[in-house]
N, C-alpha and C. Protein backbone atom coordinates (compact mmCIF):
# COMPACT_ATOMS: atom_id res chain seq x y z
N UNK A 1 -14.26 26.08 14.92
CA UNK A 1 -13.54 25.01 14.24
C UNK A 1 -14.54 23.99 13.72
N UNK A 2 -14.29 23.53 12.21
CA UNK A 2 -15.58 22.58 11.68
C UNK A 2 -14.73 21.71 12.04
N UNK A 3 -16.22 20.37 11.97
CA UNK A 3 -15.60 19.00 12.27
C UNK A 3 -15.28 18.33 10.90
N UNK A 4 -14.07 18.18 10.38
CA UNK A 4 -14.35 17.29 9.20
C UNK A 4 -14.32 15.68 9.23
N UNK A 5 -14.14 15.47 10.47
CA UNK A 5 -14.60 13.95 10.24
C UNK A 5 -15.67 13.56 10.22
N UNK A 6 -17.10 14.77 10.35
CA UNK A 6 -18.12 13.73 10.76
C UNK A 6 -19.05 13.17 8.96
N UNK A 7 -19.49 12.55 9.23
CA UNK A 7 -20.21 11.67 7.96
C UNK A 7 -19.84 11.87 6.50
N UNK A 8 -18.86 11.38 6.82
CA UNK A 8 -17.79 11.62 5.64
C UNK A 8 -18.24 10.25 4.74
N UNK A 9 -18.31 10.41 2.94
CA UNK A 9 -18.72 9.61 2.26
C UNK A 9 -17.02 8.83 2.20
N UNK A 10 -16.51 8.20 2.08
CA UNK A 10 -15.31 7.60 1.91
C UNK A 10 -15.13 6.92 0.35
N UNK A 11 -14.37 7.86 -0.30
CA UNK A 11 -13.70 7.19 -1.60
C UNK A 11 -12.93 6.21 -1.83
N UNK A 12 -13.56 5.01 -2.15
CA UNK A 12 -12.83 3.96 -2.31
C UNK A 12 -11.33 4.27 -2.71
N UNK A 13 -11.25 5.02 -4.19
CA UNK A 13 -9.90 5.77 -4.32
C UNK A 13 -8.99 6.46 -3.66
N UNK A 14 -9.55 7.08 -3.39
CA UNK A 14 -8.99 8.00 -2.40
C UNK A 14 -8.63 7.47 -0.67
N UNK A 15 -9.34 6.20 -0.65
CA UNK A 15 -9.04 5.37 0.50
C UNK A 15 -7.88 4.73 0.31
N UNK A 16 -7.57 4.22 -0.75
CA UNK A 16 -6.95 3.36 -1.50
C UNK A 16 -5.34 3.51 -1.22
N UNK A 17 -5.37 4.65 -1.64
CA UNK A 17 -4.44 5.88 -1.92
C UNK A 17 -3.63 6.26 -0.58
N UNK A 18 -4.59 6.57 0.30
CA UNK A 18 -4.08 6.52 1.93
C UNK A 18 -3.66 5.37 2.81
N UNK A 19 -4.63 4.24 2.20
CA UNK A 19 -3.63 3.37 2.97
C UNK A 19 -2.11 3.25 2.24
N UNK A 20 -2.02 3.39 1.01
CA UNK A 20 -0.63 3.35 0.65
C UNK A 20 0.55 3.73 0.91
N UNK A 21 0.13 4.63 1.76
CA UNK A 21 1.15 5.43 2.19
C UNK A 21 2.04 4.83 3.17
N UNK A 22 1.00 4.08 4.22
CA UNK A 22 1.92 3.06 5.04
C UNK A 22 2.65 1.82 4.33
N UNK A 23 4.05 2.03 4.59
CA UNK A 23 4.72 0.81 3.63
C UNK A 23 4.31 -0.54 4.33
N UNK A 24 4.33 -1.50 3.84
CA UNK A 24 4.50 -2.81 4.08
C UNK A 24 4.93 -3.46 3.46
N UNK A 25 5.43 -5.60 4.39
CA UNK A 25 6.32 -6.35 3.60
C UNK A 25 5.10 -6.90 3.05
N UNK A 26 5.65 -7.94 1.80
CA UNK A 26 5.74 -8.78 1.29
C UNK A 26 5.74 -10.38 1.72
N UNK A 27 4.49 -11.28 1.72
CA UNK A 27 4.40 -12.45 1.41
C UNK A 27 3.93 -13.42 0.64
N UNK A 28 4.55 -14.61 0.50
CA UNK A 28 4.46 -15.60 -0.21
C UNK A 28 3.54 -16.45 0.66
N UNK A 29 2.15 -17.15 0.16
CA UNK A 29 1.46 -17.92 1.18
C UNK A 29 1.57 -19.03 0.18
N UNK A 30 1.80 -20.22 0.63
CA UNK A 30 1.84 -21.43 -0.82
C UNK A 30 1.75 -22.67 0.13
N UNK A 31 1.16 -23.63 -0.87
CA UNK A 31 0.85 -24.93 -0.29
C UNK A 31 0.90 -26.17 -1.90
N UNK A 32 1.15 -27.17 -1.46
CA UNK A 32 0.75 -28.49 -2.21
C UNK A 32 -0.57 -29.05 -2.43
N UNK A 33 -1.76 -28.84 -3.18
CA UNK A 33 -3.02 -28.99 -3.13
C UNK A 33 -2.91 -29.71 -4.03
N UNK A 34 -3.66 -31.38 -3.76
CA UNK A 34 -4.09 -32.36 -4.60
C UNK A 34 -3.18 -31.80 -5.58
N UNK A 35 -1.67 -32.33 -5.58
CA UNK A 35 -0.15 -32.12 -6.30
C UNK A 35 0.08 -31.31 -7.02
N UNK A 36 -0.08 -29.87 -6.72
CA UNK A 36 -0.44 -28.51 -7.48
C UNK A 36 0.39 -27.77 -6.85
N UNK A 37 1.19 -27.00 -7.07
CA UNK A 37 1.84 -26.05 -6.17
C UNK A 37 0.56 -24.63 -6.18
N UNK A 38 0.14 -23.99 -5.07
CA UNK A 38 -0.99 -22.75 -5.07
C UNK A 38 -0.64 -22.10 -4.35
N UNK A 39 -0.54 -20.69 -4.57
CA UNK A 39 -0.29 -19.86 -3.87
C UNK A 39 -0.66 -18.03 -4.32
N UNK A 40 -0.11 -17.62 -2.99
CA UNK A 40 -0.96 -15.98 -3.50
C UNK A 40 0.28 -15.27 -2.64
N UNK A 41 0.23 -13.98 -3.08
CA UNK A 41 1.29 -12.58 -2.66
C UNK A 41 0.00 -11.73 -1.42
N UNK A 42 0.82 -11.55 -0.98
CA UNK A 42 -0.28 -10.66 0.22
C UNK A 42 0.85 -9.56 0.85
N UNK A 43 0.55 -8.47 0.58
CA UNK A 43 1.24 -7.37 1.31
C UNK A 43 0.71 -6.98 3.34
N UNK A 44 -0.22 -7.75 3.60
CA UNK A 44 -0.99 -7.95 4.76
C UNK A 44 -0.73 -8.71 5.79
N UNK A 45 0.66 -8.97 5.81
CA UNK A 45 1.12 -9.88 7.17
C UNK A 45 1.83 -8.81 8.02
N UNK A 46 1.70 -9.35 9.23
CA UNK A 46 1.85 -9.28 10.70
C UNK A 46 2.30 -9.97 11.54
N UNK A 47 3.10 -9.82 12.32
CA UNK A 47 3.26 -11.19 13.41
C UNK A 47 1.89 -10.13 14.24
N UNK A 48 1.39 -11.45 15.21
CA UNK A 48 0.27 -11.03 16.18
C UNK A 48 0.54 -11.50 17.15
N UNK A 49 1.00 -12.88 17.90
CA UNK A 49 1.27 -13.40 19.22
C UNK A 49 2.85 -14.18 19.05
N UNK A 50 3.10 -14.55 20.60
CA UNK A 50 4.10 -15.10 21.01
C UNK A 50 3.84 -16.64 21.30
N UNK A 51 2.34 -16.43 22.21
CA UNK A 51 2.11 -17.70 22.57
C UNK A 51 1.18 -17.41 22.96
N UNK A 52 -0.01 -18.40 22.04
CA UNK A 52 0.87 -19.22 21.08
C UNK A 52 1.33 -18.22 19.84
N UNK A 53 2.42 -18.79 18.91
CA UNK A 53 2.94 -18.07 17.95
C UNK A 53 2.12 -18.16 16.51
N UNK A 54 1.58 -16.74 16.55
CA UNK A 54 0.79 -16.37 15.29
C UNK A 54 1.19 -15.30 14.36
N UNK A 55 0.66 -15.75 13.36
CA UNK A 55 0.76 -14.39 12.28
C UNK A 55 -0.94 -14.16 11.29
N UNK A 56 -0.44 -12.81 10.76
CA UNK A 56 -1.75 -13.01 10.11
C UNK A 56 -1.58 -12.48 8.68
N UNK A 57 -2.51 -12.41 7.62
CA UNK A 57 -2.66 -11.91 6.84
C UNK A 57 -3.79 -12.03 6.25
N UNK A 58 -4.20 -10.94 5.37
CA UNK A 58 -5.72 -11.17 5.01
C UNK A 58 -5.72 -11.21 3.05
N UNK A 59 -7.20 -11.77 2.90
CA UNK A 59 -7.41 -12.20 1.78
C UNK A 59 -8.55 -11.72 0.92
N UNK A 60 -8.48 -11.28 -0.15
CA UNK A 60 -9.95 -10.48 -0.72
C UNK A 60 -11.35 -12.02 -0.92
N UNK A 61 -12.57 -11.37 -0.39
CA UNK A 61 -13.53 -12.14 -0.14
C UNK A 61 -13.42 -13.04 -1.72
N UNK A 62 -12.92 -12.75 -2.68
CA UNK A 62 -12.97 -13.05 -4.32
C UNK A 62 -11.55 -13.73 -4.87
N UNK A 63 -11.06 -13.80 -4.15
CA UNK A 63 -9.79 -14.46 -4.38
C UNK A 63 -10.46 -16.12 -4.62
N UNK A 64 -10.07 -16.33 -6.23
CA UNK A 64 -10.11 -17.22 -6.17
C UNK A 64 -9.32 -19.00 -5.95
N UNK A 65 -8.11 -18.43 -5.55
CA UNK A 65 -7.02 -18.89 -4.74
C UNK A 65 -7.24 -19.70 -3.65
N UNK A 66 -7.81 -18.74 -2.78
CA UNK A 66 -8.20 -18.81 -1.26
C UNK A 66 -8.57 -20.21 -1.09
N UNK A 67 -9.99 -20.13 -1.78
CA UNK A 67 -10.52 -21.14 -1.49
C UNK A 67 -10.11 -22.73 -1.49
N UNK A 68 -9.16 -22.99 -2.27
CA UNK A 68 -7.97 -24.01 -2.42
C UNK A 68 -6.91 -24.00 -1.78
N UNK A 69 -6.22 -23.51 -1.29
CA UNK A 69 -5.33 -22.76 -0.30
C UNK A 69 -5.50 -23.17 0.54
N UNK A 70 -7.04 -22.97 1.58
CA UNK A 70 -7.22 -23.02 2.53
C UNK A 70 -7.40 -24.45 3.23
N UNK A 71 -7.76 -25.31 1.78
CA UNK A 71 -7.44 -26.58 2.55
C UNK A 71 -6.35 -27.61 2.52
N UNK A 72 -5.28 -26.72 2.27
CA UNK A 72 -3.76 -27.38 2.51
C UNK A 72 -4.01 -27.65 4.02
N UNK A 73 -3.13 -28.72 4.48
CA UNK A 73 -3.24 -29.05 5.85
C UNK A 73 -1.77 -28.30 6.35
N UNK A 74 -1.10 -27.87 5.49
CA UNK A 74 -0.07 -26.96 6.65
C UNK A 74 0.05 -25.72 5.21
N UNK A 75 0.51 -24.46 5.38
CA UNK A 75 0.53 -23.26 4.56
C UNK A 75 2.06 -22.99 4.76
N UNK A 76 2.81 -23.07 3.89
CA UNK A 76 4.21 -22.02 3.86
C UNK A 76 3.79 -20.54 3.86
N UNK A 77 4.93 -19.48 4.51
CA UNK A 77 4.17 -18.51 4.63
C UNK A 77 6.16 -17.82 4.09
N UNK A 78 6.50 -17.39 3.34
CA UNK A 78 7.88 -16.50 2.88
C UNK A 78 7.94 -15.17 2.90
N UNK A 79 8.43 -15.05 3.71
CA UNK A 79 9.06 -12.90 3.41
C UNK A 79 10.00 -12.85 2.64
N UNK A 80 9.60 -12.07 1.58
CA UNK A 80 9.92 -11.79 0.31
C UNK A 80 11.18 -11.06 0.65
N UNK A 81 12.38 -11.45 -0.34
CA UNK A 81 13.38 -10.28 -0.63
C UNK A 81 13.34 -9.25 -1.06
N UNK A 82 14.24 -8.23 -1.22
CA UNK A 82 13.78 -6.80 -1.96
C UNK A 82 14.10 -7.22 -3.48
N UNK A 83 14.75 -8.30 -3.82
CA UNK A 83 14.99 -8.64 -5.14
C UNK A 83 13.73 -8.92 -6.06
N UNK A 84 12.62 -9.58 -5.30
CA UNK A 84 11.35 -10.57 -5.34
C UNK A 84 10.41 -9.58 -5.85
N UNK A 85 10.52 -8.20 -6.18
CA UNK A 85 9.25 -7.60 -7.45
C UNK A 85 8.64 -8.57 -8.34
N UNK A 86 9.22 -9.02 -8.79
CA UNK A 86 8.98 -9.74 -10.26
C UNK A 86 8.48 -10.81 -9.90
N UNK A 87 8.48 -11.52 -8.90
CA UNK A 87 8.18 -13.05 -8.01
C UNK A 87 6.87 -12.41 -7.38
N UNK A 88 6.56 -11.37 -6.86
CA UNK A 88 5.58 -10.70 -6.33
C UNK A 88 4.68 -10.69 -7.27
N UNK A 89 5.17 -10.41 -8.66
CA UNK A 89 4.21 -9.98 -9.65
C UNK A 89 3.93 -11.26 -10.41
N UNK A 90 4.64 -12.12 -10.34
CA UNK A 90 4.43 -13.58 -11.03
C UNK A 90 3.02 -14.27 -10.28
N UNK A 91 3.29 -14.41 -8.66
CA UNK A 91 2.67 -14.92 -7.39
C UNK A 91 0.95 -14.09 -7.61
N UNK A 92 0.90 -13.05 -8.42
CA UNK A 92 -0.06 -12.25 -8.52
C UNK A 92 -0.98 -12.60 -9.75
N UNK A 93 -0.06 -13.09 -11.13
CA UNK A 93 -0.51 -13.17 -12.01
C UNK A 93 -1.66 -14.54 -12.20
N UNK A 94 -1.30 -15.10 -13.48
CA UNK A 94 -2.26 -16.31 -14.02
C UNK A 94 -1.48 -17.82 -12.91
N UNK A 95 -2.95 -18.40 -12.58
CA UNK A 95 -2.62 -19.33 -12.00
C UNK A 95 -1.72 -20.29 -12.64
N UNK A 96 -0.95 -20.67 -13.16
CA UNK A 96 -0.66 -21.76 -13.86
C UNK A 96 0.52 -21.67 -14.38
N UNK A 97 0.63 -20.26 -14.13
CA UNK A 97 2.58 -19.81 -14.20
C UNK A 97 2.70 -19.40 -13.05
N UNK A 98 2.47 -19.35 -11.63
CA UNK A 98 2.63 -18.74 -10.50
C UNK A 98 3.88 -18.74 -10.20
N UNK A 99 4.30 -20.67 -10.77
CA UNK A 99 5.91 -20.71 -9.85
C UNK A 99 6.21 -20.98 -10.70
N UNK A 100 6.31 -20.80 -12.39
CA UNK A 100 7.40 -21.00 -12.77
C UNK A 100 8.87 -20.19 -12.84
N UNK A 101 9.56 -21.32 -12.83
CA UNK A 101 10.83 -20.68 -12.38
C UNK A 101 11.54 -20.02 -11.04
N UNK A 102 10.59 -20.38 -10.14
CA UNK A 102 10.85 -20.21 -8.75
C UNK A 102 11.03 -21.05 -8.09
N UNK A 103 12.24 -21.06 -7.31
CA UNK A 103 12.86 -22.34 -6.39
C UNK A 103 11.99 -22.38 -5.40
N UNK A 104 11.60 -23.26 -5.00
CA UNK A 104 10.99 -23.87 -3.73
C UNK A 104 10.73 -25.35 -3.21
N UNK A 105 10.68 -25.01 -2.06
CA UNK A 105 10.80 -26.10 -1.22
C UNK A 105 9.33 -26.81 -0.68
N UNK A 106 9.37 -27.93 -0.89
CA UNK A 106 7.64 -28.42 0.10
C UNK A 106 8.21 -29.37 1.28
N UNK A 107 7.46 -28.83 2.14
CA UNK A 107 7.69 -29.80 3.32
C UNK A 107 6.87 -31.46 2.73
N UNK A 108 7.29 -32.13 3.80
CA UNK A 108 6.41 -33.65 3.97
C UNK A 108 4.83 -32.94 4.61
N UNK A 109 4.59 -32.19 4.78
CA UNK A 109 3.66 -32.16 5.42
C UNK A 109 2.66 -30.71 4.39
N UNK A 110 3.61 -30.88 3.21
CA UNK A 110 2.58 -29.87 2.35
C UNK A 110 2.84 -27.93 2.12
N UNK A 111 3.94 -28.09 2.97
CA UNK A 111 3.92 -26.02 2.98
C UNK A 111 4.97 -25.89 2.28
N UNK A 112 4.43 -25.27 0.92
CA UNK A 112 5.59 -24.81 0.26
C UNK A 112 6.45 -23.03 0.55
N UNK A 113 7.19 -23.26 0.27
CA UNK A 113 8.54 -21.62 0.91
C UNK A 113 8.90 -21.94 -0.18
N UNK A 114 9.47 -20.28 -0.47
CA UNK A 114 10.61 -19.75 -1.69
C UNK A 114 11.94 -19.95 -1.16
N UNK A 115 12.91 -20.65 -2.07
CA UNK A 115 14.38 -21.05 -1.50
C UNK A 115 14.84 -19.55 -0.92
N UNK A 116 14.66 -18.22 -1.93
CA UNK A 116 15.41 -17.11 -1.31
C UNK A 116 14.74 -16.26 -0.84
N UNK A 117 13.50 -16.72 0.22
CA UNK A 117 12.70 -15.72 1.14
C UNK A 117 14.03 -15.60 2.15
N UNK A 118 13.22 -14.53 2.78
CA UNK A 118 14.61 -14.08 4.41
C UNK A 118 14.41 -14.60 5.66
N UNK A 119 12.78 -14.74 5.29
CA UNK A 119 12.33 -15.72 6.25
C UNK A 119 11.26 -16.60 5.94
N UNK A 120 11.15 -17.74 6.32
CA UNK A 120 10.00 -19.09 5.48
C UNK A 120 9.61 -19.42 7.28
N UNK A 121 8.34 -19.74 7.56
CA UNK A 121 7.61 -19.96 8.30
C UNK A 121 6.37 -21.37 7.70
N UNK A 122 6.40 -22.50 8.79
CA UNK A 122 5.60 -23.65 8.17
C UNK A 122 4.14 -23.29 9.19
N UNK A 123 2.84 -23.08 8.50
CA UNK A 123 1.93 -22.85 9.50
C UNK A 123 0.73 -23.60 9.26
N UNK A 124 -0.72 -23.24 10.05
CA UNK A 124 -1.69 -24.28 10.01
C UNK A 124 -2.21 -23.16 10.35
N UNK A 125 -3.53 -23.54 9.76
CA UNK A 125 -4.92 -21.87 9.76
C UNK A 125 -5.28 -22.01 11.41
N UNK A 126 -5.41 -21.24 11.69
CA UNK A 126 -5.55 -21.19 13.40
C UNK A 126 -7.36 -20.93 13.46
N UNK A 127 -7.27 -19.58 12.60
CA UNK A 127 -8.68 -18.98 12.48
C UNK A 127 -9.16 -18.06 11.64
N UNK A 128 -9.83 -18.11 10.81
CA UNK A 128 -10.55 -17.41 9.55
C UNK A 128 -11.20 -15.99 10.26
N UNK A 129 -11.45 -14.85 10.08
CA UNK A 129 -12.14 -13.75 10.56
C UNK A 129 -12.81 -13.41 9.66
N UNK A 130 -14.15 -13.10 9.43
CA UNK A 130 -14.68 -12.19 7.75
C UNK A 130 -14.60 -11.03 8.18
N UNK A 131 -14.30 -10.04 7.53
CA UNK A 131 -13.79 -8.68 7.98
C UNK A 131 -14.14 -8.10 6.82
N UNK A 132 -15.23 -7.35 6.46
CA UNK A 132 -15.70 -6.45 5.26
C UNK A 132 -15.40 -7.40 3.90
N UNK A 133 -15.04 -6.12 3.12
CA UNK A 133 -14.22 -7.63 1.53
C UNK A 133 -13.00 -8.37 1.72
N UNK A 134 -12.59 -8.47 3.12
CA UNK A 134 -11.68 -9.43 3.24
C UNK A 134 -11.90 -10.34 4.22
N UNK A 135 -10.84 -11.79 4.48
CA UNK A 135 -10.94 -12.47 5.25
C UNK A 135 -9.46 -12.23 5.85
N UNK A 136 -9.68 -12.15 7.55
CA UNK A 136 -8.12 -12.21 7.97
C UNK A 136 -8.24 -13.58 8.44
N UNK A 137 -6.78 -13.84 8.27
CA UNK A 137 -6.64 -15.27 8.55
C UNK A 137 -5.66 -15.58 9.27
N UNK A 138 -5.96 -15.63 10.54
CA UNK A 138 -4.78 -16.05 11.51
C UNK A 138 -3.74 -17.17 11.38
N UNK A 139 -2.78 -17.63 11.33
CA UNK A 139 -2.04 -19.02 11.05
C UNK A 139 -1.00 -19.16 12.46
N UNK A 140 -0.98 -20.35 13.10
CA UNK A 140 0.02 -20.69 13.89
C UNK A 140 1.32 -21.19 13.64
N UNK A 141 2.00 -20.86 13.93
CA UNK A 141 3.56 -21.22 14.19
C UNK A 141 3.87 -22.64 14.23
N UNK A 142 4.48 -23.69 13.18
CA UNK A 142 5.17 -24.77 13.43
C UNK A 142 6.66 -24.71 13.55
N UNK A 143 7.01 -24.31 12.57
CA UNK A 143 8.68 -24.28 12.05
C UNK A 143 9.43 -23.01 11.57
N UNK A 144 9.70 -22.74 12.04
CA UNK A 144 10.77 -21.17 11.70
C UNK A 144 12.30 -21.30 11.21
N UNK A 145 12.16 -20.60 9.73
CA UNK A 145 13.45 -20.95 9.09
C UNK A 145 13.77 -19.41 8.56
N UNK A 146 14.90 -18.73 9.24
CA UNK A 146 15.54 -17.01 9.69
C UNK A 146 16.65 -17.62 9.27
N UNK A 147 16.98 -16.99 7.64
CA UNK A 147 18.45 -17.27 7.45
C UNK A 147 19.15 -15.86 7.86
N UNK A 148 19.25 -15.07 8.09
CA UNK A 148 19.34 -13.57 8.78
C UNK A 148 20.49 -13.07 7.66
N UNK A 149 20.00 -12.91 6.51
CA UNK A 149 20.40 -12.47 5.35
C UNK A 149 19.43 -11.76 4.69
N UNK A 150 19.87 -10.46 4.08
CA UNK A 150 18.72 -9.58 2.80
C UNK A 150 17.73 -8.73 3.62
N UNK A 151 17.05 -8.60 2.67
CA UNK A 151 16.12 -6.74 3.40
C UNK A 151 14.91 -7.26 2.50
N UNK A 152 14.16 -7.03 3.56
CA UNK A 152 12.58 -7.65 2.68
C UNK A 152 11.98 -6.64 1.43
N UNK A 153 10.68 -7.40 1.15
CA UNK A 153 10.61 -6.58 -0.45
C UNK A 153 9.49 -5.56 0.56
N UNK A 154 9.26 -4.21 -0.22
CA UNK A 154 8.69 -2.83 0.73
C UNK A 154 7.46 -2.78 -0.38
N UNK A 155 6.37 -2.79 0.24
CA UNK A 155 5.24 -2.05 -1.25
C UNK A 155 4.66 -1.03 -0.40
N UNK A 156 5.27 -0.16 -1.21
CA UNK A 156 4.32 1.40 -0.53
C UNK A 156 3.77 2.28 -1.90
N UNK A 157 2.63 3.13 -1.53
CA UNK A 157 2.26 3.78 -2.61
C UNK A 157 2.27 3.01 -3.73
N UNK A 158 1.40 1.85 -4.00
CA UNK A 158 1.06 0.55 -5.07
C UNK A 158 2.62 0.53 -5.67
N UNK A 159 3.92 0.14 -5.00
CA UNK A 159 4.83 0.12 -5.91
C UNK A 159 6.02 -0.67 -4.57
N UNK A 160 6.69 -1.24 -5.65
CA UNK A 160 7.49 -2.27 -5.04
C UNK A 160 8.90 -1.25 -4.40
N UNK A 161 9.44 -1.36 -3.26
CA UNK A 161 10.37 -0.77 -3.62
C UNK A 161 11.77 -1.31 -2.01
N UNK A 162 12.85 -0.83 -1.63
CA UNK A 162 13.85 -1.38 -1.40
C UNK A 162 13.61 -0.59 0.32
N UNK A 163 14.06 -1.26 1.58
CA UNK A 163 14.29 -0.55 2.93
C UNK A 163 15.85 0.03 2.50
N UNK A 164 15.57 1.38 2.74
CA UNK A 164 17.01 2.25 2.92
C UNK A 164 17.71 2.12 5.11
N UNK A 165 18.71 1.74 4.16
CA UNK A 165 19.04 1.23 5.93
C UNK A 165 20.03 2.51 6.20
């Protein structure tokens, strides 16, 4: 029996491709920066702890987002509806149309949420990780808002698509 795992060159593409296969949700990370609404789409969240209460998601080392983002003093964090393709793809595009036309809410304390996420979470960077071309970024738990309505948005295989229940 050959080994085919050993010193295997790894195709970025073809890497690409495989992680796709595992579906994942959809988030909205957004904040109020020096009176700017900023924000980014990340298919890379997780809850991670209870307590204290964390989540995570990670960020490409080149995002030029990030770096503004990161010094909001609190981060809205939204799970996307399955309706939210197009809000996914807005949140993705040119800075400067991110939110137009998207309802949202800012706290007093700076974290902006989408009015029709399923779930909106108010958080504060806990801890930055550098992790290859990305940064994971841990965030803690302030405020939890579960309207327990809708089915989150699914991106599997680079494509938006609906949980069959």
């Amino acid at each position: 029996m050959s080994n085919l795992w050993t010193n295997q060159d790894i195709d970025p593409t073809k890497l690409r491709k495989a992680f796709g296969v595992f579906p994942t949700g959809v988030v909205a990370v957004a904040a109020e920066v020096d009176g700017q609404l900023t924000g980014l789409a990340a298919s890379s969240f997780t809850s991670v702890s209870l307590d204290p209460p964390l989540v995570s998601f990670s960020v490409a080392n080149t995002s030029k987002t990030w770096p503004d983002l990161r010094r909001a003093a609190h981060l809205g964090v939204t799970i996307l509806a399955d309706h939210h393709g197009d809000v996914c793809r807005q949140l993705a595009g040119p800075v400067d149309q991110r939110f137009d036309g998207i309802a949202v809410k800012a706290s007093d304390v700076g974290a902006v949420t989408l009015d029709e996420g399923i779930a909106r979470f108010d958080t504060t960077i806990y801890r930055e990780v550098e992790a290859g071309d990305h940064i994971i970024v841990l965030l803690e738990l302030h405020a939890v808002d579960h309207p327990d309505a809708g089915n989150p948005l699914i991106f599997h295989r680079s494509a938006f698509g609906r949980l069959a229940v």
